[in-house]
Each structure stands twice: as C-alpha cells, then as structure tokens.
N, C-alpha and C. Protein backbone atom coordinates (compact mmCIF):
# COMPACT_ATOMS: atom_id res chain seq x y z
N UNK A 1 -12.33 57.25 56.79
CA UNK A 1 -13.68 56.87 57.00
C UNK A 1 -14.57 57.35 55.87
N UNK A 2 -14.50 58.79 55.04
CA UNK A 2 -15.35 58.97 54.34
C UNK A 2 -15.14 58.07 52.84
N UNK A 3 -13.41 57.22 53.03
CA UNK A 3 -13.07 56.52 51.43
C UNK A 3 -14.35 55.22 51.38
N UNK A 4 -14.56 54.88 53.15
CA UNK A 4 -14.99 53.69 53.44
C UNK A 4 -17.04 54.13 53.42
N UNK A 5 -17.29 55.55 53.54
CA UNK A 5 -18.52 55.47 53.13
C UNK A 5 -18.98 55.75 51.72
N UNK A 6 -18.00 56.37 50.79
CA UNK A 6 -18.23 56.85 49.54
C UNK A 6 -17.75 55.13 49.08
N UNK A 7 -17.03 54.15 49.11
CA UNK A 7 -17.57 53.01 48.75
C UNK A 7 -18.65 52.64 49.09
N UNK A 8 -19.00 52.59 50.56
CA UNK A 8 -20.64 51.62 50.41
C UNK A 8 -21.43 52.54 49.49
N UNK A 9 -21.89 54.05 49.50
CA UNK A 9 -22.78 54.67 48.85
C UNK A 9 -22.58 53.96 47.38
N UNK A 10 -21.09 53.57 46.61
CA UNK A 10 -21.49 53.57 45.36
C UNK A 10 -22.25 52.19 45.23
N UNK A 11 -21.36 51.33 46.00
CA UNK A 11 -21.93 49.48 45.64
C UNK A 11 -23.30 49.80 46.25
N UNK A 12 -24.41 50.59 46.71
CA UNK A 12 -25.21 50.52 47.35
C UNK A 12 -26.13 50.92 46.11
N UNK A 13 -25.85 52.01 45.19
CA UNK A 13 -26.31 52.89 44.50
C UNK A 13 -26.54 51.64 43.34
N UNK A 14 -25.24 51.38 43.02
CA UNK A 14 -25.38 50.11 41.63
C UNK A 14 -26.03 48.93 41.38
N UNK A 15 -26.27 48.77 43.01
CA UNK A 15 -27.06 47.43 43.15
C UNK A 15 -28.71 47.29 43.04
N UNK A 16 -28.97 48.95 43.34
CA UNK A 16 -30.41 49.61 43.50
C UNK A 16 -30.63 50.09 41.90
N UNK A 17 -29.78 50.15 41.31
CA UNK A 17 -29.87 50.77 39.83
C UNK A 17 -30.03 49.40 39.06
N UNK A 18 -29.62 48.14 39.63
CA UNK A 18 -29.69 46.77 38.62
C UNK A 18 -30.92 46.45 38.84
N UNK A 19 -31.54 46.97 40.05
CA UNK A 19 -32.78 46.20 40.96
C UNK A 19 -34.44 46.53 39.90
N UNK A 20 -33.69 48.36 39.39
CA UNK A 20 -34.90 48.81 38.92
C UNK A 20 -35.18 48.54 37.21
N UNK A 21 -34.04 48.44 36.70
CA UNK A 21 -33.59 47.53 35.22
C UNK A 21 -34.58 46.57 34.38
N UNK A 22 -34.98 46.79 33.69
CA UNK A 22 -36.72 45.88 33.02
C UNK A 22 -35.57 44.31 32.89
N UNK A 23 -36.28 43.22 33.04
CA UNK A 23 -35.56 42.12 32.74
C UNK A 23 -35.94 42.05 30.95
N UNK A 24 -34.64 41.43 30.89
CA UNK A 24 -34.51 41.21 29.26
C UNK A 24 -35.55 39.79 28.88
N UNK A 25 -35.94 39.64 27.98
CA UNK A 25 -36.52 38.40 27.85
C UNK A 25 -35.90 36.96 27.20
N UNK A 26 -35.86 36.30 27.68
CA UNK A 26 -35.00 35.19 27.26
C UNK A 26 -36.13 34.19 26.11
N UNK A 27 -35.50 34.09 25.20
CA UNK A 27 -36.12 33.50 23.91
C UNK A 27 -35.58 32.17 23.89
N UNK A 28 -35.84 30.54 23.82
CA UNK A 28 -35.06 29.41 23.43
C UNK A 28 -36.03 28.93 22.41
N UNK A 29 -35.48 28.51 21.48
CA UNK A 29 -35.51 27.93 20.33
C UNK A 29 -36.68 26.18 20.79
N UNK A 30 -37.31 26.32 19.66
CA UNK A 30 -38.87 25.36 20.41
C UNK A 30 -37.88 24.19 20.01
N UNK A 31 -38.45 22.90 20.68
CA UNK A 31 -37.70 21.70 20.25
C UNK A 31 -38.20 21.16 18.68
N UNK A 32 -37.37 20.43 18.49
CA UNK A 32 -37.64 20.08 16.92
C UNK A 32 -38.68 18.84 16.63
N UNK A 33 -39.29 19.52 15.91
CA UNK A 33 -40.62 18.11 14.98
C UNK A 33 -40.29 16.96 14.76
N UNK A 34 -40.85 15.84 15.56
CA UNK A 34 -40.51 14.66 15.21
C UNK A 34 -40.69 14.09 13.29
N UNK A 35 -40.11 12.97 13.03
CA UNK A 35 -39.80 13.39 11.77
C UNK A 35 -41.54 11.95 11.45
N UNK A 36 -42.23 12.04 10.32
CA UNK A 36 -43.25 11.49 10.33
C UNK A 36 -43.12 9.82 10.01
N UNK A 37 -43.63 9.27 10.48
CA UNK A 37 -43.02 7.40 10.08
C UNK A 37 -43.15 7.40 8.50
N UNK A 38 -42.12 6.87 7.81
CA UNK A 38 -42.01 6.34 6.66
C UNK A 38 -43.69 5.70 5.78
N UNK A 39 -43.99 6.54 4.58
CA UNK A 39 -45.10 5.53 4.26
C UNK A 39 -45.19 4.45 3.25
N UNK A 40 -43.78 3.71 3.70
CA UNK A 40 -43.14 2.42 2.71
C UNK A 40 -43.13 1.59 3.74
N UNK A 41 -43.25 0.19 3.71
CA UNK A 41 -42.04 -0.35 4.63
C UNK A 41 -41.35 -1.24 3.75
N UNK A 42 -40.21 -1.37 4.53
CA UNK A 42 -38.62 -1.73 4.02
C UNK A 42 -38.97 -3.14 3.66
N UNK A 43 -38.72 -3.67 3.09
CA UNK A 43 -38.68 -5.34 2.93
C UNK A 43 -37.48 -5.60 4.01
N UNK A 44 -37.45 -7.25 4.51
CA UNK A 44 -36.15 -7.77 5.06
C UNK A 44 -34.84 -7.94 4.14
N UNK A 45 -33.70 -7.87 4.43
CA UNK A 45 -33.03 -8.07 3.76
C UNK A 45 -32.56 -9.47 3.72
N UNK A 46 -32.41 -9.42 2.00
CA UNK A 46 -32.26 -11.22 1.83
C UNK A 46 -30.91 -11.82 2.01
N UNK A 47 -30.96 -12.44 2.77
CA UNK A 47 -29.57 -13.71 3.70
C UNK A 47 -28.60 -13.83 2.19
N UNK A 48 -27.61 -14.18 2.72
CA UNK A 48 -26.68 -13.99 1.51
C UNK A 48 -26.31 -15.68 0.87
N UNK A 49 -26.19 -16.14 -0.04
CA UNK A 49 -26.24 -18.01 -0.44
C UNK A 49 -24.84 -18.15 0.26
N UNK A 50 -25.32 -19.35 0.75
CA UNK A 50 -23.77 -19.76 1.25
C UNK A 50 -22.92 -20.42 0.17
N UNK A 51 -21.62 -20.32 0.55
CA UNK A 51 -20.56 -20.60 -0.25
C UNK A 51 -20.38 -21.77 -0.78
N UNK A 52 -20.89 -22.06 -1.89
CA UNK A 52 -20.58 -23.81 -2.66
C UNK A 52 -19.47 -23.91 -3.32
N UNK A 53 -19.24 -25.01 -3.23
CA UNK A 53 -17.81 -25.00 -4.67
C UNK A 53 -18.60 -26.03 -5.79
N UNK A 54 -18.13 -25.63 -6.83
CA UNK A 54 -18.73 -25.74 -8.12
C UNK A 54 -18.01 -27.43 -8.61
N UNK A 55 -18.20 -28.36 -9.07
CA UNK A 55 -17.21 -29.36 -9.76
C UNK A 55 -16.26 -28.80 -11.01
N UNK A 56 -15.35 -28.67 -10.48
CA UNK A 56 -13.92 -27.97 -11.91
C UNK A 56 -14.43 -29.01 -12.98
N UNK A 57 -14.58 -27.79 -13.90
CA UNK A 57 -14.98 -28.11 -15.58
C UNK A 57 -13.63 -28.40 -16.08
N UNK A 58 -13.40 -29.52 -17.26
CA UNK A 58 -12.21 -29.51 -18.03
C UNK A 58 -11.57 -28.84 -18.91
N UNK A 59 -10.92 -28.88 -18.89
CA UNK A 59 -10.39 -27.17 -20.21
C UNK A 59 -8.96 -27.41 -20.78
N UNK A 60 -9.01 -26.68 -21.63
CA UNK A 60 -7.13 -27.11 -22.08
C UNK A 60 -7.06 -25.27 -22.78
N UNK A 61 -5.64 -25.53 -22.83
CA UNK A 61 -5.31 -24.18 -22.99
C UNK A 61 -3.83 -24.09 -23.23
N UNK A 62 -3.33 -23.44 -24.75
CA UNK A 62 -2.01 -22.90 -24.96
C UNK A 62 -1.39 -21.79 -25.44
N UNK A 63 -0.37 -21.16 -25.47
CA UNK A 63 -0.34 -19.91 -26.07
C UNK A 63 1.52 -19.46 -26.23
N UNK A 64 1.80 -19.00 -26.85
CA UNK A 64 3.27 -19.12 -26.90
C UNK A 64 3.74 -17.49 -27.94
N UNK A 65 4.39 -17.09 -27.55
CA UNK A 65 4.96 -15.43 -28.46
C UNK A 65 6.36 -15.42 -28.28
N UNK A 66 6.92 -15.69 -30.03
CA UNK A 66 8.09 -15.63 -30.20
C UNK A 66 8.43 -13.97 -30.93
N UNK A 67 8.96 -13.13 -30.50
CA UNK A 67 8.87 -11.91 -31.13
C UNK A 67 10.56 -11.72 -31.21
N UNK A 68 10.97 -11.42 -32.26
CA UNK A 68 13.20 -11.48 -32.44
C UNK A 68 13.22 -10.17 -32.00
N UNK A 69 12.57 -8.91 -32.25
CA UNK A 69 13.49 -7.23 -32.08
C UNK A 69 12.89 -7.52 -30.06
N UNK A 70 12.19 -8.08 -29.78
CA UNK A 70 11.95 -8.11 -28.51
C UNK A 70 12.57 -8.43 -27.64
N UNK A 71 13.19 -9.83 -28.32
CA UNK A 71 13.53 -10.84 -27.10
C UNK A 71 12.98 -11.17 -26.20
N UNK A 72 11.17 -11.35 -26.55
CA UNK A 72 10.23 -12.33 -25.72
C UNK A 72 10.25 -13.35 -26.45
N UNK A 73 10.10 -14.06 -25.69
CA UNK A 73 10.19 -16.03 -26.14
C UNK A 73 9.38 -16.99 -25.17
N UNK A 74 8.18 -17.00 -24.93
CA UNK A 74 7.59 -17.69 -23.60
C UNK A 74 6.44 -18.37 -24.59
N UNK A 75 6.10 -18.99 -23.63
CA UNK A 75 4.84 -19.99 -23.69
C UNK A 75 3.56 -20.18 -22.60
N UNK A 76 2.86 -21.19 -22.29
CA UNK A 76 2.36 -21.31 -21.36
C UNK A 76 1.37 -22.60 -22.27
N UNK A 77 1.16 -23.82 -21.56
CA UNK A 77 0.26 -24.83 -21.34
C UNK A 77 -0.84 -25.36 -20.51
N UNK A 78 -1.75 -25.73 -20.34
CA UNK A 78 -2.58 -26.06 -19.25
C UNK A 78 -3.70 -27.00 -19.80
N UNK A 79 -3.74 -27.97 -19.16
CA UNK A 79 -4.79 -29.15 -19.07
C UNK A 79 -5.27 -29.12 -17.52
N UNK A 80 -6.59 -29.40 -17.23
CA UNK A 80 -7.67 -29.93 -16.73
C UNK A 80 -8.45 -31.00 -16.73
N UNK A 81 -8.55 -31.62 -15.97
CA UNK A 81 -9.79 -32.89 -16.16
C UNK A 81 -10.67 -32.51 -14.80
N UNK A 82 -11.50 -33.46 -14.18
CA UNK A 82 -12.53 -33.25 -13.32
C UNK A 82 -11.40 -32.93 -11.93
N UNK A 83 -10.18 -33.69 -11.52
CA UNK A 83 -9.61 -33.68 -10.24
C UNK A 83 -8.33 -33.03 -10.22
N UNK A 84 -7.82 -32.71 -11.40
CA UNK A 84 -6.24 -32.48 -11.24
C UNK A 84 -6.18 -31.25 -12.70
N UNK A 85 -5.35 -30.42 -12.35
CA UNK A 85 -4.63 -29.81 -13.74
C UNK A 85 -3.40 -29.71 -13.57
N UNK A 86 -3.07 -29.81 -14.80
CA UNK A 86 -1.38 -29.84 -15.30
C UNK A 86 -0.93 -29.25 -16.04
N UNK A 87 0.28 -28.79 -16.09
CA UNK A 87 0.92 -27.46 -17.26
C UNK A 87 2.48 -27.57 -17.14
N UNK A 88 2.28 -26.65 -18.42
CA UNK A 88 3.71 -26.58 -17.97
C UNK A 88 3.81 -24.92 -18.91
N UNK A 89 5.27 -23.69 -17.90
CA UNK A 89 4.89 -22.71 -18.53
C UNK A 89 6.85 -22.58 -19.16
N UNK A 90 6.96 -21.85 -19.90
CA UNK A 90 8.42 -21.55 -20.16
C UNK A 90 9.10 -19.97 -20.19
N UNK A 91 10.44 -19.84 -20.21
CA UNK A 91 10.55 -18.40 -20.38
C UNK A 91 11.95 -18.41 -20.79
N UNK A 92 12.24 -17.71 -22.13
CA UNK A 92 13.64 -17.24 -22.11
C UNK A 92 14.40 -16.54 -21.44
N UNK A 93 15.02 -17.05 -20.20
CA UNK A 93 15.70 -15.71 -19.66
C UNK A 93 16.71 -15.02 -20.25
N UNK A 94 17.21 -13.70 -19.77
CA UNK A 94 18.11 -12.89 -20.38
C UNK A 94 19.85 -13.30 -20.57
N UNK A 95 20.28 -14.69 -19.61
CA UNK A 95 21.37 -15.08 -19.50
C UNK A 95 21.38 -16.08 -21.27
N UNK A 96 20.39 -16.42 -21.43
CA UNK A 96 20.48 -17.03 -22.93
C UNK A 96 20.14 -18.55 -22.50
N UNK A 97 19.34 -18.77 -21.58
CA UNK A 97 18.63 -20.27 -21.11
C UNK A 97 17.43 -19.68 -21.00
N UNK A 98 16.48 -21.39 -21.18
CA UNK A 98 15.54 -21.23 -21.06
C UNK A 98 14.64 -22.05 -19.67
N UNK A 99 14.05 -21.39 -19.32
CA UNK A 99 13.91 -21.88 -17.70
C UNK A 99 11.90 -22.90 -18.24
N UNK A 100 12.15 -23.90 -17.61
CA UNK A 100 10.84 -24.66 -17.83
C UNK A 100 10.42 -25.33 -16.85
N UNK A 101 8.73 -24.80 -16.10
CA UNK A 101 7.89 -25.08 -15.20
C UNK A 101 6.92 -25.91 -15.17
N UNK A 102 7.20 -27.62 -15.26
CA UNK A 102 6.39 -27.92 -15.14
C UNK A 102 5.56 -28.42 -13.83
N UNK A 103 3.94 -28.29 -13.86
CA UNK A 103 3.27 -28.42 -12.87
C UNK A 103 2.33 -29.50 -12.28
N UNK A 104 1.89 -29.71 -11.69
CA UNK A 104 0.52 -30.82 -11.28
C UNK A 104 -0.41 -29.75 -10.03
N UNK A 105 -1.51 -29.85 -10.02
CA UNK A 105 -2.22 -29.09 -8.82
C UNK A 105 -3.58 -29.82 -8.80
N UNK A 106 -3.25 -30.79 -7.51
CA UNK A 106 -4.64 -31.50 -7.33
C UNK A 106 -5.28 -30.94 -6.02
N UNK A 107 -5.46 -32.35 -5.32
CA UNK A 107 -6.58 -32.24 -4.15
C UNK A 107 -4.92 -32.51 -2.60
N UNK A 108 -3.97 -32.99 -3.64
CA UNK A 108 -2.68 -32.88 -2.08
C UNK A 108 -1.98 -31.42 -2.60
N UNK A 109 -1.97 -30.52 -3.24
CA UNK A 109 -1.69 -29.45 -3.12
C UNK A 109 -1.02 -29.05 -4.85
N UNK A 110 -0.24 -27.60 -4.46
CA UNK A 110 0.87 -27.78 -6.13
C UNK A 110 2.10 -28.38 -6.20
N UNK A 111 2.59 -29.08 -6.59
CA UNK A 111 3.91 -29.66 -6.97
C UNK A 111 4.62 -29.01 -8.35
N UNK A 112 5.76 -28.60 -8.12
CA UNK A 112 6.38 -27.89 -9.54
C UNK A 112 7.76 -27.92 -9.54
N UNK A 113 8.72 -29.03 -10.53
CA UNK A 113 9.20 -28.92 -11.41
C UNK A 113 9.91 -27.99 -12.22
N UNK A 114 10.94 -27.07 -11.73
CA UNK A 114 11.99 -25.97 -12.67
C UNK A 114 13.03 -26.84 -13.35
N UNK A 115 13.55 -26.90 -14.47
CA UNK A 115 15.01 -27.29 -15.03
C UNK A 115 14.89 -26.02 -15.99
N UNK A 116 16.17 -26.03 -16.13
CA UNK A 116 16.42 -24.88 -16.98
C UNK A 116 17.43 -25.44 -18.46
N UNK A 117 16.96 -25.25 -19.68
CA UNK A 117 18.00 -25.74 -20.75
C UNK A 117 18.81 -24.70 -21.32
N UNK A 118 20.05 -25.01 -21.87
CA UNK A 118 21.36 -24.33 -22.03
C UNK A 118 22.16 -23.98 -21.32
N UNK A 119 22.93 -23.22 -21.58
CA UNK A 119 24.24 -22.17 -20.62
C UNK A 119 24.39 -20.92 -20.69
N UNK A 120 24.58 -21.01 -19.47
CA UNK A 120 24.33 -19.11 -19.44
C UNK A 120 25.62 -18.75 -20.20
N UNK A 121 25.19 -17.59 -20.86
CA UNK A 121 26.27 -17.06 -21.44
C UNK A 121 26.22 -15.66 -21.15
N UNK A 122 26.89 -14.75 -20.78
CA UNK A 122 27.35 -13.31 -20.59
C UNK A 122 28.03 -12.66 -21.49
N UNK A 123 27.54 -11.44 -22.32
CA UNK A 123 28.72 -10.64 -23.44
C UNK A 123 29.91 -10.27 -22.20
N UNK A 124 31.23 -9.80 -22.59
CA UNK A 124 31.94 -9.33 -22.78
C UNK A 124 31.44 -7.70 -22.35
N UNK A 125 31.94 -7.26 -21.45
CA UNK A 125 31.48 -6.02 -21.14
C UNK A 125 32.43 -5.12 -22.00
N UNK A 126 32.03 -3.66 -22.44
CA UNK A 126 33.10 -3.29 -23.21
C UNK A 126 32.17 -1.71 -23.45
N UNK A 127 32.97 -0.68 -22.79
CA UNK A 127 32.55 0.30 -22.45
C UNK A 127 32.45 1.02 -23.37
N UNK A 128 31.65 2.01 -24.17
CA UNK A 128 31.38 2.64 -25.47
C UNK A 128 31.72 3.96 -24.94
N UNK A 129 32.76 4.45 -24.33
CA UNK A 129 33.85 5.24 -24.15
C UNK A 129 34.87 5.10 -23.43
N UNK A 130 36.24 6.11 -24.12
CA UNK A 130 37.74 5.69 -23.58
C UNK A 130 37.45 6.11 -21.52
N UNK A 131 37.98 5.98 -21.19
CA UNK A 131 37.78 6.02 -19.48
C UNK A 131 38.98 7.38 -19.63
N UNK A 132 38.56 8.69 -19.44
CA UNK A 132 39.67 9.17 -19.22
C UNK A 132 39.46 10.10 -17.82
N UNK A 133 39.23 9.87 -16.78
CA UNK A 133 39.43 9.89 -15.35
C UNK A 133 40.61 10.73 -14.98
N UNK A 134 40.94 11.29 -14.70
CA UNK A 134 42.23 11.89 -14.25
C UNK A 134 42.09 12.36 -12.66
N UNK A 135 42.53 11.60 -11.15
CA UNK A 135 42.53 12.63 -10.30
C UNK A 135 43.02 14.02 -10.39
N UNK A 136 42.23 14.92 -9.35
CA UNK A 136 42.42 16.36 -9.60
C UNK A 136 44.01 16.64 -8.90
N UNK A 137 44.58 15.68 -8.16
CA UNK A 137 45.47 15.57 -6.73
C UNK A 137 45.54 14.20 -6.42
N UNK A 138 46.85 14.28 -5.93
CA UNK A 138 47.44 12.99 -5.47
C UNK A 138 47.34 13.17 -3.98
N UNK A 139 46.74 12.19 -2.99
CA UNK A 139 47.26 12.57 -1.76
C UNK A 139 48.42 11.82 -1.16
N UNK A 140 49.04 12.55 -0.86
CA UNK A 140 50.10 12.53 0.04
C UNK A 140 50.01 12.07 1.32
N UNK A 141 50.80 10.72 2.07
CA UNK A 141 50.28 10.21 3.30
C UNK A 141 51.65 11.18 4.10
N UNK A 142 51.31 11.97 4.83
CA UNK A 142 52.40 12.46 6.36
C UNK A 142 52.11 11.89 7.30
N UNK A 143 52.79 11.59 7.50
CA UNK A 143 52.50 11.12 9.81
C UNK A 143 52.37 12.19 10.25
N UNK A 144 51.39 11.79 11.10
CA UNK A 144 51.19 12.89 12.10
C UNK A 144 52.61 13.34 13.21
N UNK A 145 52.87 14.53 13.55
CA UNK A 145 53.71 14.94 14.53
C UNK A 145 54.11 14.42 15.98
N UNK A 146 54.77 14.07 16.31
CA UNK A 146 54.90 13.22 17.68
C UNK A 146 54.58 13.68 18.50
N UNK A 147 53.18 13.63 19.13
CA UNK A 147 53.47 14.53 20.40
C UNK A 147 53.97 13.99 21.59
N UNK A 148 54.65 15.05 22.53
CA UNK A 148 55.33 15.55 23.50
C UNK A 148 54.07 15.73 25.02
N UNK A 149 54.49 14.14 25.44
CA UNK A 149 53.93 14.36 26.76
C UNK A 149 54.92 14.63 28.30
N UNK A 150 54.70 15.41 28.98
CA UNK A 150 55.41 15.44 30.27
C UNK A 150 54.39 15.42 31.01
N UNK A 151 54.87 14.41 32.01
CA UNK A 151 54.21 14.09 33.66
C UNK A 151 54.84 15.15 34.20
C-alpha cells in the first residue's frame, strides 16, 4: 500500500510542478509578401506560319573523286526540273565492280535502278606467316567402364 501511495504522491507532485512552469512562447514565421504585379506587360505571343511547300526550283549537280593510294572511285549526278528529279550515283566496291544507281523521284514516289558492272574478283588468301600450331596433347578417346547393375 505505501508502493501504491508513494506513486500517486510522485505523478501528483509532477503534474503540479508542470502546472506552475511559465509557458514558452511560440514564435511562427509571418506569411510571405505577395510579389508586386509586373510593370511591363507581356505582348501575345505570335501564332506560328503554317506550313507551305515552296514550288521545287531546278538545279543540276555533279561531282565524282577518283583517288589510286585510296581506292575511292564514286561519283554522284542529279538533275531537277519543276516536277521530277533524276540521278544517278556510282561506287566502286571492294570486290572490284562497280555498282550503279540510277534514279527518278517524282509526285508517284522513288523508283531506283541498281546494275552492277564487272566481276567480282577475290585475291587469293595467303597468310604472311608459316602456321606453326602444334597441339600441347593428343587426346585419347577411352570408353567409359561398364557398369555393373544388380536388381
């Protein structure tokens, strides 16, 4: 009985000791300054031109680079008139033919034209050292051991 009054005395004591306690003062932060209206105003923004297509101008155009330590060899052609252009482009490939593109690109779409002139030709492969490979070991095929079942 006295464990059960020396508890109430203390919770009695602590609660009377919070009671007499100065309150703290609570400080919050003032709300923030509205911000002042702008002393510009904005223009509207201007609409963007809508999308025209232009009438295709005529043009012509060629260009070609033969270079020997390179082994570039190409070209390229191109004509224009008001409705249609046409070309034609080329390329030496590395087999030793030359592959040729010619084109048309109107108002029904591109159409193109590959033939290729010559024959392919391939060197002779030929390895610029002797192959001397040697396995380290031969393997040896064994059968496996018979095994021995009893029921």
């Amino acid at each position: 009985m006295h464990q059960l009054i020396t508890i109430l005395v203390l919770v009695l004591s602590g609660t009377i000791a919070q009671l007499n306690l100065p309150k703290t003062p609570r400080y919050s932060t003032p709300p923030p300054k509205p911000y002042p209206p702008p002393g510009y105003s904005t223009p509207p923004p201007k609409p963007y031109p809508t999308p025209g297509y232009e009438p295709m101008m005529p043009y012509s155009f060629s260009y070609a680079v033969v270079d020997g330590p390179s082994y570039n060899n190409f070209g390229h052609q191109e004509t224009a008139d008001t409705k249609a252009v046409t070309g034609s482009y080329r390329v030496a490939l590395p087999d030793g033919r030359t592959q040729i593109v010619t084109y048309k690109a109107d108002e029904n779409g591109y159409v193109a034209d590959v033939r290729y002139e010559g024959k392919a030709t391939y060197p002779e492969n030929k390895p610029s050292y002797p192959p001397n490979y040697k396995p380290a070991y031969k393997p040896a095929y064994q059968p496996a051991p018979p095994k021995n079942y009893k029921p």
